[in-house]
PDB file of N, CA and C in Angstrom:
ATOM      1  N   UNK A   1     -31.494  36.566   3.700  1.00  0.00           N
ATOM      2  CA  UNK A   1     -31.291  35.183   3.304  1.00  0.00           C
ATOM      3  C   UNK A   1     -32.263  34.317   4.105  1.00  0.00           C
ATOM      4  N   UNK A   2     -32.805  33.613   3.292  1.00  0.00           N
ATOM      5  CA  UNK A   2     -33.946  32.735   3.732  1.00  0.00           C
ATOM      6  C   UNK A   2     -33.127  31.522   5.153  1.00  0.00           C
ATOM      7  N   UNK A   3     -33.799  30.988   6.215  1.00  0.00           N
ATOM      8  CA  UNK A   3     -33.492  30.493   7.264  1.00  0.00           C
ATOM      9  C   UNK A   3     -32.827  29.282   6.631  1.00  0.00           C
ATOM     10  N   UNK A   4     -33.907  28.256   5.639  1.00  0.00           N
ATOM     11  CA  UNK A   4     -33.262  26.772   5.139  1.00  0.00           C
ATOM     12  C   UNK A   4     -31.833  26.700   4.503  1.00  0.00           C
ATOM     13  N   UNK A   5     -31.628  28.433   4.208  1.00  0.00           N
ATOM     14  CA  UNK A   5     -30.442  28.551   3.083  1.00  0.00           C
ATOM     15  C   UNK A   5     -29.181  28.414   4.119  1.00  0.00           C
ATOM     16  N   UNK A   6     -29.594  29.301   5.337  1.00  0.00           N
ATOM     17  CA  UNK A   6     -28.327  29.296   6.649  1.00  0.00           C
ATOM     18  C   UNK A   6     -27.689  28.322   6.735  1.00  0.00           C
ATOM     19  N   UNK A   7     -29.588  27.516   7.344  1.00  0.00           N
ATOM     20  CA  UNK A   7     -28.845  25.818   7.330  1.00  0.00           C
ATOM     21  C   UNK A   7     -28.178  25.615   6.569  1.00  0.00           C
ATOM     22  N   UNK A   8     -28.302  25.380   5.844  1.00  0.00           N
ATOM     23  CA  UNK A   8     -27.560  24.700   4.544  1.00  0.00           C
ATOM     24  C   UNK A   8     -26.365  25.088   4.419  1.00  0.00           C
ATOM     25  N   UNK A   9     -25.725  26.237   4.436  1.00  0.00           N
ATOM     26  CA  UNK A   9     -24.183  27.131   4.733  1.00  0.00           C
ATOM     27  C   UNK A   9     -24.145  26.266   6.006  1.00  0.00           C
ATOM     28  N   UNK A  10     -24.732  25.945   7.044  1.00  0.00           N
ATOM     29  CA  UNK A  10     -24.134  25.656   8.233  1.00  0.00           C
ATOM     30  C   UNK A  10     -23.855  24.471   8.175  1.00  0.00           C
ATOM     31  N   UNK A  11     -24.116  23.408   7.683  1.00  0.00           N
ATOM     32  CA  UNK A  11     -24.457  22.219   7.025  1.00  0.00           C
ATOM     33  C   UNK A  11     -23.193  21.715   6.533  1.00  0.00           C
ATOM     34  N   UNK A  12     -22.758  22.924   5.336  1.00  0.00           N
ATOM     35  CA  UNK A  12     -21.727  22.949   4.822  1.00  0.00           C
ATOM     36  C   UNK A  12     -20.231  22.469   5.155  1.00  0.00           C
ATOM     37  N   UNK A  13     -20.577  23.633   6.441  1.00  0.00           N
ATOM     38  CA  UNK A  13     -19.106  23.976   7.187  1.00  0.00           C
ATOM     39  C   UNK A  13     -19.577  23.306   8.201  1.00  0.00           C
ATOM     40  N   UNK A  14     -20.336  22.598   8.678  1.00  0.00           N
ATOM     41  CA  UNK A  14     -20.396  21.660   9.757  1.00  0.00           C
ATOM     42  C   UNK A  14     -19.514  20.450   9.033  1.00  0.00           C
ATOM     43  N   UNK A  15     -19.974  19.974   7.780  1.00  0.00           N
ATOM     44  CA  UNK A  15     -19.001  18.596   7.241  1.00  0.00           C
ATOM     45  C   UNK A  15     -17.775  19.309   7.243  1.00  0.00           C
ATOM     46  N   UNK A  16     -17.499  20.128   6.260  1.00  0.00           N
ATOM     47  CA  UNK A  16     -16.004  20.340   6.352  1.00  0.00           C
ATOM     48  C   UNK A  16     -15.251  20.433   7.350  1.00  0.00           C
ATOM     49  N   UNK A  17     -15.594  20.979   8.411  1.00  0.00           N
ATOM     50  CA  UNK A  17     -14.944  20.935   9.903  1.00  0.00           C
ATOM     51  C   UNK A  17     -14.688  19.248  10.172  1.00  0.00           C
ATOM     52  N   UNK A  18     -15.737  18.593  10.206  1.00  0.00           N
ATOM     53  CA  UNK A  18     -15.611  17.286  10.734  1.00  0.00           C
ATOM     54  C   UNK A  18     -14.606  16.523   9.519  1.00  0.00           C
ATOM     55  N   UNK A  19     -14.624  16.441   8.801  1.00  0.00           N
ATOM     56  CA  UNK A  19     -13.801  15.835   7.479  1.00  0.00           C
ATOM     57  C   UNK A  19     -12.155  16.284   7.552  1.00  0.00           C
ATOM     58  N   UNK A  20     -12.113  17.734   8.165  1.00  0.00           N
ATOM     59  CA  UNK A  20     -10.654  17.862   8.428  1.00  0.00           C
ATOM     60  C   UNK A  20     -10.005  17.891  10.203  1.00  0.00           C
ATOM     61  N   UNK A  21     -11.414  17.113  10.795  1.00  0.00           N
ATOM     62  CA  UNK A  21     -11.633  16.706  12.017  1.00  0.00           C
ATOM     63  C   UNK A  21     -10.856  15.323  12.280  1.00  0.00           C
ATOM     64  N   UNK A  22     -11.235  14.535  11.218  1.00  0.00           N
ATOM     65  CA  UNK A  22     -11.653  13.123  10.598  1.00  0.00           C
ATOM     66  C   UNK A  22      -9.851  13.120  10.113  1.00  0.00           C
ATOM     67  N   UNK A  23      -9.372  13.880   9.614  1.00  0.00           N
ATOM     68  CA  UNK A  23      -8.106  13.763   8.601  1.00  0.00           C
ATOM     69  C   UNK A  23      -6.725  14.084   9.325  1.00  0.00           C
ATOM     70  N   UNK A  24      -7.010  15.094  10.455  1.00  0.00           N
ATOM     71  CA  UNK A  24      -5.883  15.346  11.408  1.00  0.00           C
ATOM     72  C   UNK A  24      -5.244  14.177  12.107  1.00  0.00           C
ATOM     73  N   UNK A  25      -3.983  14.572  11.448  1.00  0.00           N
ATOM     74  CA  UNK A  25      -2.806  13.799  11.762  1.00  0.00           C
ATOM     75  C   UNK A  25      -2.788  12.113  11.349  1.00  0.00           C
ATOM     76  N   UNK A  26      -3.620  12.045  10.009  1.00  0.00           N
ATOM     77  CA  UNK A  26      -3.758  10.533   9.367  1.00  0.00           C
ATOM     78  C   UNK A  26      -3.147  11.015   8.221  1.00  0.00           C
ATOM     79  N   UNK A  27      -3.071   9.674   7.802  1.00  0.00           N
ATOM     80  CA  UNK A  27      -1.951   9.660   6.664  1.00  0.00           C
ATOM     81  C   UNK A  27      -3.187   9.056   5.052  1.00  0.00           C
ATOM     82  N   UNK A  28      -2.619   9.465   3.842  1.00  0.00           N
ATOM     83  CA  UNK A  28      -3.299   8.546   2.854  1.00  0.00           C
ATOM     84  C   UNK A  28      -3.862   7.359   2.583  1.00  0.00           C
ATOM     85  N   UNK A  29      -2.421   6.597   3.471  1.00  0.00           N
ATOM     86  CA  UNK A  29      -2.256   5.108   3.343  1.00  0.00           C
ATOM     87  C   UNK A  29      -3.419   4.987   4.108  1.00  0.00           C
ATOM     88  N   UNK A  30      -3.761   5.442   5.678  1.00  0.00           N
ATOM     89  CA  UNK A  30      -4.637   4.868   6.599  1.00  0.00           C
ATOM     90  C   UNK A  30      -5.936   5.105   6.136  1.00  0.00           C
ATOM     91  N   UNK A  31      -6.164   6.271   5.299  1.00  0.00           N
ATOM     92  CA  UNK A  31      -7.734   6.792   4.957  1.00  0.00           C
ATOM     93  C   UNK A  31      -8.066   5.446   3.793  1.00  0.00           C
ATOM     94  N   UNK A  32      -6.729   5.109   3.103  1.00  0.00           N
ATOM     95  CA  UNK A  32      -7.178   4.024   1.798  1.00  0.00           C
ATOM     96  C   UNK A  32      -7.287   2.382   2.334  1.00  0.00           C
ATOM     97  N   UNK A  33      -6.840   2.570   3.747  1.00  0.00           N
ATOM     98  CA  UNK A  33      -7.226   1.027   4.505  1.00  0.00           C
ATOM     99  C   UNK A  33      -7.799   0.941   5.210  1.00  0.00           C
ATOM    100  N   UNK A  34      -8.838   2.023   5.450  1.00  0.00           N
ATOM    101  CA  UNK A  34      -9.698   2.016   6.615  1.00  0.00           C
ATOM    102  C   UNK A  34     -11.283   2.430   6.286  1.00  0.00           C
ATOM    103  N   UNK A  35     -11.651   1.356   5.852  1.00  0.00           N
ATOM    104  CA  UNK A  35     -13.525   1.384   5.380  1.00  0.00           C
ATOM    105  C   UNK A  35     -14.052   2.217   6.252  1.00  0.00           C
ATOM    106  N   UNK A  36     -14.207   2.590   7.630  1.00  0.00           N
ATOM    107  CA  UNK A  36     -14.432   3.243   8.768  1.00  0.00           C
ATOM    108  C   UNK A  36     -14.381   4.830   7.867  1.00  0.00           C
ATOM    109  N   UNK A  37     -12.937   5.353   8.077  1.00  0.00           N
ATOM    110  CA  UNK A  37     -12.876   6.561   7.878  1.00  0.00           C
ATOM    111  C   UNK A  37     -12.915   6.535   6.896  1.00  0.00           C
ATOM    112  N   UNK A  38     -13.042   5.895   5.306  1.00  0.00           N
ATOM    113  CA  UNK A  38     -13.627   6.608   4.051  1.00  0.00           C
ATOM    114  C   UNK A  38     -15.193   6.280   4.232  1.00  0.00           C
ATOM    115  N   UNK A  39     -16.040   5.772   4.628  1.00  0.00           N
ATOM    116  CA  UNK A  39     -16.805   5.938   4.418  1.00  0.00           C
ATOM    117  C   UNK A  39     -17.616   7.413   5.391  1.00  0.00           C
ATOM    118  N   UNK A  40     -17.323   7.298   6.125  1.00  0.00           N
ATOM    119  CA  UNK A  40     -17.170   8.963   7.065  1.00  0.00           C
ATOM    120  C   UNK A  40     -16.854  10.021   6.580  1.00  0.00           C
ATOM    121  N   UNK A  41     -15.510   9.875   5.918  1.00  0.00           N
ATOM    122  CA  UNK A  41     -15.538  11.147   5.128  1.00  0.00           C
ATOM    123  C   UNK A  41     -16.267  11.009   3.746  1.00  0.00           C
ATOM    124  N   UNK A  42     -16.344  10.143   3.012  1.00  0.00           N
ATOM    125  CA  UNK A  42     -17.540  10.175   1.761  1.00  0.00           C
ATOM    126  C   UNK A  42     -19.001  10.737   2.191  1.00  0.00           C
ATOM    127  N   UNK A  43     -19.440  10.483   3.517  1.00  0.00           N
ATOM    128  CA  UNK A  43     -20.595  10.744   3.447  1.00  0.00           C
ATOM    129  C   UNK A  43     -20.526  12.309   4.113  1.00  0.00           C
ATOM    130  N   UNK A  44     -19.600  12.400   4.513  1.00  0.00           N
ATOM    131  CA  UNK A  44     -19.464  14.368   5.054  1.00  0.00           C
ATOM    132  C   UNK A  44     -19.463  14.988   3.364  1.00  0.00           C
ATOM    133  N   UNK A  45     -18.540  14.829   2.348  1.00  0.00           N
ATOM    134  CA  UNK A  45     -18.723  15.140   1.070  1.00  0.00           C
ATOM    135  C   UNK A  45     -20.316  15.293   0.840  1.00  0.00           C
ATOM    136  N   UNK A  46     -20.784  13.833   1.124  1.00  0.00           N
ATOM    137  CA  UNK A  46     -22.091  13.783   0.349  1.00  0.00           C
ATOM    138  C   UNK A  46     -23.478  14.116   0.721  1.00  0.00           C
ATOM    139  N   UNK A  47     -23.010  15.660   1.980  1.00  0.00           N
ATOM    140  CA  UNK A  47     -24.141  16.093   3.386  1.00  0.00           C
ATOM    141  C   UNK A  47     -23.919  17.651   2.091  1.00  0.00           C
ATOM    142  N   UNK A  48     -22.235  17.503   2.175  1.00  0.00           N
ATOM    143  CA  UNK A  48     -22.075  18.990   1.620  1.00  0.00           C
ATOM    144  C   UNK A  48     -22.512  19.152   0.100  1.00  0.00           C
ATOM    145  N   UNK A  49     -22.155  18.284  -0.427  1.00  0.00           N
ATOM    146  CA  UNK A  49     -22.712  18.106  -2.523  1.00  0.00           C
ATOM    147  C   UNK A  49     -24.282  18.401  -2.375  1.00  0.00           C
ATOM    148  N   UNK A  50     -24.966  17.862  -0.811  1.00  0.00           N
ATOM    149  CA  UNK A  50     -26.092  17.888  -1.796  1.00  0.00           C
ATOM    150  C   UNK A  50     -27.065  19.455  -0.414  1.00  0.00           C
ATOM    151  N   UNK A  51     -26.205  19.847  -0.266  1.00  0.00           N
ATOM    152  CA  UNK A  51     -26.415  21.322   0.987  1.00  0.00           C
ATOM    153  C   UNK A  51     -26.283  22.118  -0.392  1.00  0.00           C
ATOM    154  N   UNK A  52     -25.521  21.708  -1.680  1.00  0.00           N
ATOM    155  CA  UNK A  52     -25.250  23.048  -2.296  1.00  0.00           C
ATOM    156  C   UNK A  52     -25.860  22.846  -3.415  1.00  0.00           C
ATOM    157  N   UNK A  53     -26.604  21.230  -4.147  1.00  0.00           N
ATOM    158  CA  UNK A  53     -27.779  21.242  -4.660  1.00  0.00           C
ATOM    159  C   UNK A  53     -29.195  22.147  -3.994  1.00  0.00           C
ATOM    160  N   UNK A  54     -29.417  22.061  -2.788  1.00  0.00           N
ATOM    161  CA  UNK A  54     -30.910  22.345  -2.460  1.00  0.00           C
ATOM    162  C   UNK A  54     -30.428  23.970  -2.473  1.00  0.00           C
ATOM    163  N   UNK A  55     -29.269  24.607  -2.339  1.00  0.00           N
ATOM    164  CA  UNK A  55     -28.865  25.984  -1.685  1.00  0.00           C
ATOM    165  C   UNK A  55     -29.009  26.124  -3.910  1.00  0.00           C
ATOM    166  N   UNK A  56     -28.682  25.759  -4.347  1.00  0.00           N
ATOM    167  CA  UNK A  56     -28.675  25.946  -6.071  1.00  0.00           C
ATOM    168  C   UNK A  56     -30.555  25.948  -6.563  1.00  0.00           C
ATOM    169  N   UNK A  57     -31.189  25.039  -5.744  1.00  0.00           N
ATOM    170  CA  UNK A  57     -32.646  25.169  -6.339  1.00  0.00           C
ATOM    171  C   UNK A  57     -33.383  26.153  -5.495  1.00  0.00           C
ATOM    172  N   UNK A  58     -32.868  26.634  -4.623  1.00  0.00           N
ATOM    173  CA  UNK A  58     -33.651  27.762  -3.929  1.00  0.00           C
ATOM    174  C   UNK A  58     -33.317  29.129  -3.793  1.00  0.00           C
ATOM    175  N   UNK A  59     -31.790  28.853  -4.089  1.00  0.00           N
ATOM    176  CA  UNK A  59     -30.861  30.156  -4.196  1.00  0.00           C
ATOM    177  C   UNK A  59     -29.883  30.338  -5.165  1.00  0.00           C
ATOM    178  N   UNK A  60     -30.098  30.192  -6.647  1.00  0.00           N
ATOM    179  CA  UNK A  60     -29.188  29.896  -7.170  1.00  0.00           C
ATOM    180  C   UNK A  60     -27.982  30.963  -7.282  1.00  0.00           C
ATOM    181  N   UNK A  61     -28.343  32.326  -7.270  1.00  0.00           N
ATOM    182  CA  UNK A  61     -27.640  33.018  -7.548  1.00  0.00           C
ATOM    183  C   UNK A  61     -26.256  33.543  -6.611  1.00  0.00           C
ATOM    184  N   UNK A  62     -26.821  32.647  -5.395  1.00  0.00           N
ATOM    185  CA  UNK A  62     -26.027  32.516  -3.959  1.00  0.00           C
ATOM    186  C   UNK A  62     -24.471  31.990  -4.499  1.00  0.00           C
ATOM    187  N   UNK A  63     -24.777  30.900  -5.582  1.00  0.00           N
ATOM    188  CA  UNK A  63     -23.828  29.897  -5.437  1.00  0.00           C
ATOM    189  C   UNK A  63     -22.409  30.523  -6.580  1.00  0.00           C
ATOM    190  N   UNK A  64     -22.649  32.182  -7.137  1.00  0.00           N
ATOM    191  CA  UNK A  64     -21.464  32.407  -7.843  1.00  0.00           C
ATOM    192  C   UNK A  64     -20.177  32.548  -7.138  1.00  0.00           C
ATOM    193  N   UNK A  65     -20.825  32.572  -5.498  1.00  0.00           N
ATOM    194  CA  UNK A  65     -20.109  33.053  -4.501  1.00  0.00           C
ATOM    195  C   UNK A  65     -18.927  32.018  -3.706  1.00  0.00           C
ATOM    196  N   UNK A  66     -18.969  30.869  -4.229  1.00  0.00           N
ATOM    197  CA  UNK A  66     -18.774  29.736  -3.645  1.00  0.00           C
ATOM    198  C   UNK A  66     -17.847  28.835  -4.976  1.00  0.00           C
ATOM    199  N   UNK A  67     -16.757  28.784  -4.957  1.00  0.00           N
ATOM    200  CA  UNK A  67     -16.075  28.385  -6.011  1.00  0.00           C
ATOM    201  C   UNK A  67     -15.943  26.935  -6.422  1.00  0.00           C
ATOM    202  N   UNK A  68     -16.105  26.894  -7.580  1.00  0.00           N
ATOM    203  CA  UNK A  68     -16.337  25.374  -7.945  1.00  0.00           C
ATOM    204  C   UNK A  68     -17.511  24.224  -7.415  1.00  0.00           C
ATOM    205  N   UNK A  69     -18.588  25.015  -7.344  1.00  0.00           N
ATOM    206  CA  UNK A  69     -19.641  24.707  -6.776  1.00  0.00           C
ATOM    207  C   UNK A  69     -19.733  23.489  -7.806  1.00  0.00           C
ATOM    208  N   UNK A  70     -19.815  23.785  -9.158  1.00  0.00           N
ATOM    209  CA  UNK A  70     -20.745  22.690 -10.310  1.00  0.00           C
ATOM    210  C   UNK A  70     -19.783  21.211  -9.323  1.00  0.00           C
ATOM    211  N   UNK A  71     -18.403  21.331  -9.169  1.00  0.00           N
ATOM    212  CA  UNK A  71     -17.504  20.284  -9.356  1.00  0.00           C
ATOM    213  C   UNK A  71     -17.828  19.672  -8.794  1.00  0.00           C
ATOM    214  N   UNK A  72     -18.544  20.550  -7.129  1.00  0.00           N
ATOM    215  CA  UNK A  72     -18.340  20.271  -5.536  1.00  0.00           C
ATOM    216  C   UNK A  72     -20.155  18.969  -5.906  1.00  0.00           C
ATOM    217  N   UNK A  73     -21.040  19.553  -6.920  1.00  0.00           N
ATOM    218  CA  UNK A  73     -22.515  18.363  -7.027  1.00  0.00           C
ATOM    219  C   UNK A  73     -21.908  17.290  -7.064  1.00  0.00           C
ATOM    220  N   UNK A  74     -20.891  17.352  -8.646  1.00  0.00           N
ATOM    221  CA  UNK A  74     -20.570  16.673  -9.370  1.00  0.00           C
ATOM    222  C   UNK A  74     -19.995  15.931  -8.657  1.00  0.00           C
ATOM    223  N   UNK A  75     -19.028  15.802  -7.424  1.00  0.00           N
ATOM    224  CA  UNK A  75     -18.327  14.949  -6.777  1.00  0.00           C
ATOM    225  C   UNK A  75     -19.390  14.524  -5.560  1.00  0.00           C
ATOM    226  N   UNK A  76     -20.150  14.851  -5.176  1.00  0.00           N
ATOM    227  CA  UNK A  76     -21.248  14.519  -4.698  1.00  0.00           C
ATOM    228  C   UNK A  76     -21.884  13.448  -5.243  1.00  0.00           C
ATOM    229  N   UNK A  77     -22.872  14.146  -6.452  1.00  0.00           N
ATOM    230  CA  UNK A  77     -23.169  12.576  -7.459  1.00  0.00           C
ATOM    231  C   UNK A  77     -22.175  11.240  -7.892  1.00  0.00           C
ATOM    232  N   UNK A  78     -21.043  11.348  -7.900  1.00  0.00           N
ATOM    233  CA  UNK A  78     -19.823  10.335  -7.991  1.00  0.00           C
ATOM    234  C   UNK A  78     -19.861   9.649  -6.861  1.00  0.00           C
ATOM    235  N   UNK A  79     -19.558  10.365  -6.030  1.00  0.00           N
ATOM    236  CA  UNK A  79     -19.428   9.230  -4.421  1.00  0.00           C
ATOM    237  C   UNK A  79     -20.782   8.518  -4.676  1.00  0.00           C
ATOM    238  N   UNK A  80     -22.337   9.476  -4.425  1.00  0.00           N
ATOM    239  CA  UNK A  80     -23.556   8.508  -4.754  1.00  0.00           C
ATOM    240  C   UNK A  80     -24.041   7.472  -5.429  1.00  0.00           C
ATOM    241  N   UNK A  81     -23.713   8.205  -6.438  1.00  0.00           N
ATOM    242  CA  UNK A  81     -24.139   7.387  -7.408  1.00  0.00           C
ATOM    243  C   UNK A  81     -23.201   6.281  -8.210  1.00  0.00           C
ATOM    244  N   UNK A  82     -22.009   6.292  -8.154  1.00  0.00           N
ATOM    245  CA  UNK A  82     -21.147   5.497  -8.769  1.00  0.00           C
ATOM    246  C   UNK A  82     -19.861   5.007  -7.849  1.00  0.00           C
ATOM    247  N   UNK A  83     -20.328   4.846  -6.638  1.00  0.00           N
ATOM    248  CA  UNK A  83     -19.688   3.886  -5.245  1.00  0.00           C
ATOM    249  C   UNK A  83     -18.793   3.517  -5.731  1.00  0.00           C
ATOM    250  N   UNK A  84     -18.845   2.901  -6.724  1.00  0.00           N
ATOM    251  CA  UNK A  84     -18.178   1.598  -7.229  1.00  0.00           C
ATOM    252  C   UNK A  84     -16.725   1.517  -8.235  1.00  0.00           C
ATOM    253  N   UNK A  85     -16.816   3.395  -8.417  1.00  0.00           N
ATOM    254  CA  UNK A  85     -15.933   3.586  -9.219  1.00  0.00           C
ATOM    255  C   UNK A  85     -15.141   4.685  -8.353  1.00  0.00           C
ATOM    256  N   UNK A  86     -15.244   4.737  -7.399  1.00  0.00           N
ATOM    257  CA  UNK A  86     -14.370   5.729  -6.548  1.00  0.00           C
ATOM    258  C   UNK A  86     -13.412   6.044  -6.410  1.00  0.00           C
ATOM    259  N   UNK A  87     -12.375   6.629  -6.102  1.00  0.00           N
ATOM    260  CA  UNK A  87     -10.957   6.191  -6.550  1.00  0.00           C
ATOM    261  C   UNK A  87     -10.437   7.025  -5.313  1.00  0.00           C
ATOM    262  N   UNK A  88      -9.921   6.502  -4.763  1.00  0.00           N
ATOM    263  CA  UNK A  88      -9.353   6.768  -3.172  1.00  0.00           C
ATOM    264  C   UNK A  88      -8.266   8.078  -3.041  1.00  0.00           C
ATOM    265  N   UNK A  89      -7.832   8.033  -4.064  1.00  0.00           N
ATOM    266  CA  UNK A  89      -6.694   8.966  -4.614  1.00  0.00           C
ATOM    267  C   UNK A  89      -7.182  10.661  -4.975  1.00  0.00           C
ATOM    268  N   UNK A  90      -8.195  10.384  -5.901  1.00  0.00           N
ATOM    269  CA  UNK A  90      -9.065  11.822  -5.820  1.00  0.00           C
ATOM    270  C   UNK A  90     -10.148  12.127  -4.788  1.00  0.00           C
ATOM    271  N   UNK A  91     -10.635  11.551  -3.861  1.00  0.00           N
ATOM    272  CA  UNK A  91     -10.996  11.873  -2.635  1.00  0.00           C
ATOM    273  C   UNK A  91     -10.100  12.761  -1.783  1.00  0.00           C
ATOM    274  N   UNK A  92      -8.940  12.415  -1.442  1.00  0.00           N
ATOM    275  CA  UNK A  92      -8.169  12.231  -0.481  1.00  0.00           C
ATOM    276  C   UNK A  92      -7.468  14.207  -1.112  1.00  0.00           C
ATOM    277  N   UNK A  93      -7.443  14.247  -2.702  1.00  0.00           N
ATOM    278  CA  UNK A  93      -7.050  15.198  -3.376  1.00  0.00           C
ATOM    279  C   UNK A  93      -7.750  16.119  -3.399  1.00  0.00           C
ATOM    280  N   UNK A  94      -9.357  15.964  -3.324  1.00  0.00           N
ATOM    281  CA  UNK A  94     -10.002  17.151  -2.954  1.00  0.00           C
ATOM    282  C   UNK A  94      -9.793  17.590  -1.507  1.00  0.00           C
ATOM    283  N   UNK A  95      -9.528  16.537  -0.613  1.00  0.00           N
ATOM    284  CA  UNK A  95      -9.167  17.429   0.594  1.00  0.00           C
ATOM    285  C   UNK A  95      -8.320  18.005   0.644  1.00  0.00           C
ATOM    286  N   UNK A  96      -7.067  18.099   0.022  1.00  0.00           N
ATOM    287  CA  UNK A  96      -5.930  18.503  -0.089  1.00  0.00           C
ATOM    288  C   UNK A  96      -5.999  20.086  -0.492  1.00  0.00           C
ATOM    289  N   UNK A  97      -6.778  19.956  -1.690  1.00  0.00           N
ATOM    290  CA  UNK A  97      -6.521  21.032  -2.973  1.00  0.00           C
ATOM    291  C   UNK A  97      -8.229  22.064  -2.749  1.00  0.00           C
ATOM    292  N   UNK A  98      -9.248  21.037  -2.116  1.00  0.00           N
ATOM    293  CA  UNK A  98     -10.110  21.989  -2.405  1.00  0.00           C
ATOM    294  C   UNK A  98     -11.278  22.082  -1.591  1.00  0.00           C
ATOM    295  N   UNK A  99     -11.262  21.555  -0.359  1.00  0.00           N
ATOM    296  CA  UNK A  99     -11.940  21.673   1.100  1.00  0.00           C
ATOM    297  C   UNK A  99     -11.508  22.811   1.502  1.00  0.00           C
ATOM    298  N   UNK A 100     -10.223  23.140   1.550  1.00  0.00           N
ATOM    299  CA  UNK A 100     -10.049  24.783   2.878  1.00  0.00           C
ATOM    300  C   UNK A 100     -10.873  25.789   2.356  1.00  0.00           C
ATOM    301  N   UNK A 101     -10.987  25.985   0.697  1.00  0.00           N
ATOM    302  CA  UNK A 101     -11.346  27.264   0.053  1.00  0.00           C
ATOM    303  C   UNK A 101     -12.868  26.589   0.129  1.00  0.00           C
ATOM    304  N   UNK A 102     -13.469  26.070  -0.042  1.00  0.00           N
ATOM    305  CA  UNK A 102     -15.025  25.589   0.274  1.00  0.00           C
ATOM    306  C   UNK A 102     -15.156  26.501   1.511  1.00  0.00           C
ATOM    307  N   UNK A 103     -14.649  25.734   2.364  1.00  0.00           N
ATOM    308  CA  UNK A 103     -14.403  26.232   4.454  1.00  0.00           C
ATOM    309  C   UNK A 103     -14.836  27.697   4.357  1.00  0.00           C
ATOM    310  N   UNK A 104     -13.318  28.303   3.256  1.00  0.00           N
ATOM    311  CA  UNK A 104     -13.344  29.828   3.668  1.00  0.00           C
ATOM    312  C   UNK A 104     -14.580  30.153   2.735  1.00  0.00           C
ATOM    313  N   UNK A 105     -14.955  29.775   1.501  1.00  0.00           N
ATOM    314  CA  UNK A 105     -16.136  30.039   1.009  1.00  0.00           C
ATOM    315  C   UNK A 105     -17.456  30.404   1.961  1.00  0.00           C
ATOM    316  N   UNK A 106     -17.796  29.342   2.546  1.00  0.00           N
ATOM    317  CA  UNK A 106     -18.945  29.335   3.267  1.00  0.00           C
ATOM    318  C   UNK A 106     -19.111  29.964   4.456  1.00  0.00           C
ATOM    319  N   UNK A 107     -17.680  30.410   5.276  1.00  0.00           N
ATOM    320  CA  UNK A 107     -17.647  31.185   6.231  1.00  0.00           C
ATOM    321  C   UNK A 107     -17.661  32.596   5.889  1.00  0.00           C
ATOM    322  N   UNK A 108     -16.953  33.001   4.883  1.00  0.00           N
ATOM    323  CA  UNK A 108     -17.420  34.381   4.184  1.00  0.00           C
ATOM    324  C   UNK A 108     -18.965  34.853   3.892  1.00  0.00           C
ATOM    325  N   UNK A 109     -19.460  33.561   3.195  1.00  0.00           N
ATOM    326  CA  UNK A 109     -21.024  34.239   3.375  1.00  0.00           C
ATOM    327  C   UNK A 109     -21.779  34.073   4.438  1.00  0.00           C
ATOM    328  N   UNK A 110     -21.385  33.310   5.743  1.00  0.00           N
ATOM    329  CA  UNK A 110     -22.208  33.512   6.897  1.00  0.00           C
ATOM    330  C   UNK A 110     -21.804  34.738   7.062  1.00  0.00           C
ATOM    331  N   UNK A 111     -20.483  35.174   7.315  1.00  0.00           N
ATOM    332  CA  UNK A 111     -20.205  36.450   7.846  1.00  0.00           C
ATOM    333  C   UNK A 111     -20.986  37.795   7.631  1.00  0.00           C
ATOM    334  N   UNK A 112     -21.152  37.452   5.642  1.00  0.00           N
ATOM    335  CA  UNK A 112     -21.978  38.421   4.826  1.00  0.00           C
ATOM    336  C   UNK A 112     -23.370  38.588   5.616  1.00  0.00           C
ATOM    337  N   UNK A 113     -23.522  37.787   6.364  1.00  0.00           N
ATOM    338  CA  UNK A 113     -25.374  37.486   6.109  1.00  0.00           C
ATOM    339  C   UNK A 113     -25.809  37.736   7.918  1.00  0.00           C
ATOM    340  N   UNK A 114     -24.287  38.290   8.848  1.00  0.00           N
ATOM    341  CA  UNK A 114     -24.906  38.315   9.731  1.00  0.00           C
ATOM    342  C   UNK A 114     -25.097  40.076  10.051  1.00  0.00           C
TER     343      UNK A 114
END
């Protein structure tokens, strides 16, 4: 596996660590009244959406390995590109439902690769 690709796995699980760094022992209410910590965790999302764009144009075949990758751009490009339509509620739901398995995703293929 090419060195930029590591990064990029490391990249990964560097945001996700910090995002459920960021989330320990806070509540919904505080993440949806606190400009501070959503914008912190939007932009850890938006280190990882686009770690698994450049890991997709250089490695694509890497990414069957990694579940719900298309969703993981796709919510990437949303926070980016459409700020404005964000909705505090499905943020807060991907951490819930679909950050840990990302986590264990990306730690499985470092493991693979050492």
């Amino acid at each position: 596996m090419k060195d930029e690709i590591l990064a990029h796995l490391h990249d990964i699980l560097q945001a996700g660590r910090a995002i459920k760094e960021f989330i320990a022992r806070r509540t919904f209410e505080e993440y949806a009244s606190d400009e501070l910590f959503r914008s912190a965790v939007e932009r850890k999302f938006e280190v990882m959406g686009e770690a698994i764009n450049r890991i997709k144009r250089d490695e694509p075949e890497l990414l069957s390995q990694l579940r719900n990758y298309r969703d993981i751009i796709s919510f990437r490009n949303i926070l980016v590109h459409g700020y404005d339509a964000i909705d505090d509620r499905i943020v807060w739901g991907v951490i819930e439902e679909d950050l840990d398995s990302l986590i264990e995703d990306v730690n499985r293929l470092l493991q693979q690769k050492k």
